[in-house]
Protein backbone atom coordinates (compact mmCIF):
# COMPACT_ATOMS: atom_id res chain seq x y z
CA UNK A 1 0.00 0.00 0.00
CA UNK A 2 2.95 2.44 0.47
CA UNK A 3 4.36 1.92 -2.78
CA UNK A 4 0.61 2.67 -3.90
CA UNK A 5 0.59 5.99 -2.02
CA UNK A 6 4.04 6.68 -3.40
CA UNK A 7 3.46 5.93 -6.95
CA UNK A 8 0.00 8.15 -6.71
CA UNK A 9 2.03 11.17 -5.17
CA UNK A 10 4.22 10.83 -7.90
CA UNK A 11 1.75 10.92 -10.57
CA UNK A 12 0.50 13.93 -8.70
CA UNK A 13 3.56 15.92 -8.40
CA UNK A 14 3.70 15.01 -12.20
CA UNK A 15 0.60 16.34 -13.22
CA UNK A 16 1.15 19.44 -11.04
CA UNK A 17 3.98 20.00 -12.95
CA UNK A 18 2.71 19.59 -16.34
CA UNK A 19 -0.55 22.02 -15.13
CA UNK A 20 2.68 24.35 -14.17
CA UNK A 21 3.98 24.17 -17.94
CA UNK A 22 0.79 24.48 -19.70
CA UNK A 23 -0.19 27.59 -17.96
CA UNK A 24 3.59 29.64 -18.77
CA UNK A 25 3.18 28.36 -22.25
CA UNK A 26 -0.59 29.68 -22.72
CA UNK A 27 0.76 32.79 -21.13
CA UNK A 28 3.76 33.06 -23.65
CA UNK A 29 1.31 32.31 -26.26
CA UNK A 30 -0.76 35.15 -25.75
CA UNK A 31 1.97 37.09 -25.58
CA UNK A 32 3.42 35.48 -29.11
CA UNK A 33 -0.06 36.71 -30.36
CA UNK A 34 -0.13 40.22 -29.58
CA UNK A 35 2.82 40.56 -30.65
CA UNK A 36 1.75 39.07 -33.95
CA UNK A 37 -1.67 40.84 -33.92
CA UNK A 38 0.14 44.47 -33.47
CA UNK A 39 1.57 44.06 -37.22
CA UNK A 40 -1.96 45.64 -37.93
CA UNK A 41 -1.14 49.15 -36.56
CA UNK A 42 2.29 49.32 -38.33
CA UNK A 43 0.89 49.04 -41.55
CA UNK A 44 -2.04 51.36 -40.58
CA UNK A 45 0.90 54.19 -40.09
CA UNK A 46 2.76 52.98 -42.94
CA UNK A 47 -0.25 53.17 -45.09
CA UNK A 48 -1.01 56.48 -44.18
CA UNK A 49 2.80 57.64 -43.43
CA UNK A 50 4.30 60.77 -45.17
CA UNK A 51 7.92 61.08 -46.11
CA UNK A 52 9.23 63.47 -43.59
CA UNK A 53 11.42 61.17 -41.60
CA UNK A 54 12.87 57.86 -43.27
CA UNK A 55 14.09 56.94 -39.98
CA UNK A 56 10.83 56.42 -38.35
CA UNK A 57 9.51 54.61 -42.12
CA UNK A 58 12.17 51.99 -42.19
CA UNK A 59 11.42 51.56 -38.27
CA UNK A 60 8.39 50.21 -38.92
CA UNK A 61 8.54 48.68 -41.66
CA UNK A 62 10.90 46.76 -39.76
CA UNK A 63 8.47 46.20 -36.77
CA UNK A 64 5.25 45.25 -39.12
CA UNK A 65 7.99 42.77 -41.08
CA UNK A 66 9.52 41.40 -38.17
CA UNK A 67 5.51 40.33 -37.03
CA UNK A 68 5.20 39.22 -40.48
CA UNK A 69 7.82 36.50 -40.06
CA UNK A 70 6.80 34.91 -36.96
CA UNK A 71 3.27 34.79 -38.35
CA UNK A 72 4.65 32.68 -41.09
CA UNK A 73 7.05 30.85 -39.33
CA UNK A 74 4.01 29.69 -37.18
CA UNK A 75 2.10 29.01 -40.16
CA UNK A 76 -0.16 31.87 -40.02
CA UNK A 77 -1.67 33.73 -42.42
CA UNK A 78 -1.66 37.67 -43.05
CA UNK A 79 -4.83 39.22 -44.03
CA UNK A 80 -3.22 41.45 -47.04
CA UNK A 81 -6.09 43.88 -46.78
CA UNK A 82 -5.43 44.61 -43.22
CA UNK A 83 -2.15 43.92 -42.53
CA UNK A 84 -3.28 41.68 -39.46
CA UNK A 85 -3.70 38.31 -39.46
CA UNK A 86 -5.82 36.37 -41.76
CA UNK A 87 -9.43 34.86 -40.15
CA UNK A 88 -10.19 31.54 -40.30
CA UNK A 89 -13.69 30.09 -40.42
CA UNK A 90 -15.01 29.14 -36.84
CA UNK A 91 -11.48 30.49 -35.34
CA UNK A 92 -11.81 33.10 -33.07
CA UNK A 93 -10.47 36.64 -33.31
């Protein structure tokens, strides 16, 4: 019966752990996707951006590109309309 006990707190401590896991990588997930979802503002400036500063222009054009390649990466799609990322059928936003 003690090895019982043992091999249950075990399985526990196991599980526990796993719970601890899924939870920091749903969190870093979110964050992944935010940071994806943001690309959608940088090419609302760029879209309506003048030529004043190049500086500021290649900065984000570096920022919305930079979002672009993770979404890819990840096998996302980018909406080319909006800039942001592409909706799926029955996906949420």
């Amino acid at each position: 019966m003690s090895t019982d006990f043992h091999m249950l707190a075990e399985a526990l401590d196991e599980n526990l752990a796993a719970q601890d896991q899924i939870r920091n990588l749903t969190a870093q997930l979110a964050k992944v996707h935010d940071f994806i979802h943001a690309r959608r503002e940088f090419v609302g400036v760029l879209r309506q951006y003048s030529t004043e500063d190049m500086a500021d222009y290649h900065r984000w054009t570096g920022h919305a590109e930079a979002r672009r390649e993770l979404a890819e990466t990840l096998g996302l799609e980018i909406d080319q309309q909006t800039g942001g990322l592409a909706e799926r059928e029955g996906e949420p936003r």
